[in-house]
Protein backbone atom coordinates (compact mmCIF):
# COMPACT_ATOMS: atom_id res chain seq x y z
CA UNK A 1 122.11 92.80 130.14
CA UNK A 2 121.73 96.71 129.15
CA UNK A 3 118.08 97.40 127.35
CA UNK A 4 117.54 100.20 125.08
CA UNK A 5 114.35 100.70 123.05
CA UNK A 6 113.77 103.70 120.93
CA UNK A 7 110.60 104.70 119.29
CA UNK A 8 111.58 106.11 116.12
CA UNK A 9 109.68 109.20 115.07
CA UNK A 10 106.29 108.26 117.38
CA UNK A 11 106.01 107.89 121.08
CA UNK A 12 105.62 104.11 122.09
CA UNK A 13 103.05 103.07 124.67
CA UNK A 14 103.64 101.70 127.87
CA UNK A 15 101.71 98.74 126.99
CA UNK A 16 104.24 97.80 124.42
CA UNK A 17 107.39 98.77 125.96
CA UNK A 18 106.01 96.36 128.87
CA UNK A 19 105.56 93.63 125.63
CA UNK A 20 108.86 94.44 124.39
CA UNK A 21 110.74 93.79 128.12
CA UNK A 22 108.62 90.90 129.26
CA UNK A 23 109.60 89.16 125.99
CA UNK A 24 113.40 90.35 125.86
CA UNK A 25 113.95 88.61 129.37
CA UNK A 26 113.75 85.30 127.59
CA UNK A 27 117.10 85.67 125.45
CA UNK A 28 118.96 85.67 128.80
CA UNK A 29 118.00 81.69 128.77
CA UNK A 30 120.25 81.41 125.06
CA UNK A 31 123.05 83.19 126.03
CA UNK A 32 123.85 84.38 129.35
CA UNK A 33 127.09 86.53 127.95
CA UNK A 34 124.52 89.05 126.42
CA UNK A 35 125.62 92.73 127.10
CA UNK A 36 123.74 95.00 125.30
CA UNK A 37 120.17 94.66 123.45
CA UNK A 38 118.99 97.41 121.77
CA UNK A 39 115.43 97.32 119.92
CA UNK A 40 114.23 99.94 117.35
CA UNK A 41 110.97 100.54 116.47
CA UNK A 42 109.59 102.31 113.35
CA UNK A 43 107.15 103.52 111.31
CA UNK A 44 107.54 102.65 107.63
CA UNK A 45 105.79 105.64 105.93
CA UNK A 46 106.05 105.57 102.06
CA UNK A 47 104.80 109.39 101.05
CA UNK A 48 103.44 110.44 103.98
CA UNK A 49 100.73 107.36 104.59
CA UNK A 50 102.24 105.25 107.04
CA UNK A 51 101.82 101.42 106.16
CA UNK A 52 103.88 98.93 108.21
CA UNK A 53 105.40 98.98 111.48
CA UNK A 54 109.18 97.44 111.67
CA UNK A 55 110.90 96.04 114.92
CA UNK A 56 114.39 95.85 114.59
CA UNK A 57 116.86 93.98 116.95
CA UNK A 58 120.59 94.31 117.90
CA UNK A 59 122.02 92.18 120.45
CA UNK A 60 125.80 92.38 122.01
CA UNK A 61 127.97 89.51 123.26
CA UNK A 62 131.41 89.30 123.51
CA UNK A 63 133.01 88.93 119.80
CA UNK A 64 129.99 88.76 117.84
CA UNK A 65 126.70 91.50 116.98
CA UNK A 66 123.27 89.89 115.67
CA UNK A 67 120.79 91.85 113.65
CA UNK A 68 117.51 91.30 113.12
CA UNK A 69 114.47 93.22 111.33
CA UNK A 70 111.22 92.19 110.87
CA UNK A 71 108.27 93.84 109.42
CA UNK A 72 104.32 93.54 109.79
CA UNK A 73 101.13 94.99 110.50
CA UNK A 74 101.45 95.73 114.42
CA UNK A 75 104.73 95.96 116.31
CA UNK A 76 103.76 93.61 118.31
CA UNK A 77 103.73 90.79 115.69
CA UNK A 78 106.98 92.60 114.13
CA UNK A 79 108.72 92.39 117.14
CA UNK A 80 107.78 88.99 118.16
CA UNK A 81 108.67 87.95 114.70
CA UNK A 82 112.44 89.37 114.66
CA UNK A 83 112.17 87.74 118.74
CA UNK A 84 112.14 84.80 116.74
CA UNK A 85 114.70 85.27 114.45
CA UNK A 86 116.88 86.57 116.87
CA UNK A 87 116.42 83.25 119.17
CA UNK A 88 117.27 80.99 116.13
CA UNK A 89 120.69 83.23 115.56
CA UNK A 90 121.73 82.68 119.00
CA UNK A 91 121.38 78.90 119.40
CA UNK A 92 123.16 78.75 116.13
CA UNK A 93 125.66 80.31 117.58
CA UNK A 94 125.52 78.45 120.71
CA UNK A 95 125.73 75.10 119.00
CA UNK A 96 128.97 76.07 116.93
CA UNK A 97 130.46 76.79 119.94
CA UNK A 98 129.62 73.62 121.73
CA UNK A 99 130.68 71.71 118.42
């Protein structure tokens, strides 16, 4: 499984690119075809005054892409929420396939 993260227009710390990896290790356990993940983080500044902070997550497996964006207060929470998401979408997809 190939990780990117990008920090969009700021410089992330290492603290949260440590969050960010520690957490994405966990999708391996929904699908094990995964080949690329790649995790954007961004600033959402409306007129200069920046208010929320967005996570947004792509994964990769064979024949199918999943997108998710999420949008809160910290990235943290953002990125844990889309985590979420993200988890849901692929054991959706896992149970068609089983069906």
């Amino acid at each position: 499984m190939n990780v990117q993260i990008q920090a969009v227009h700021f410089d992330a710390d290492i603290k949260l690119l440590d969050h960010v990896n520690r957490k994405l290790e966990k999708l391996q356990n929904f699908n094990d075809r995964i080949v690329q993940v790649n995790v954007f983080l961004k600033l959402d500044n409306v007129v200069h005054s920046i208010k929320d902070k967005i996570a947004e997550i792509r994964v990769h497996i064979p024949r199918h892409n999943f997108f998710v964006k999420s949008t809160s207060k910290s990235f943290e929470e953002s990125f844990d929420d889309a985590l979420g998401t993200m988890i849901g979408q692929l054991k959706k997809n896992k149970e068609k396939k089983a069906a």
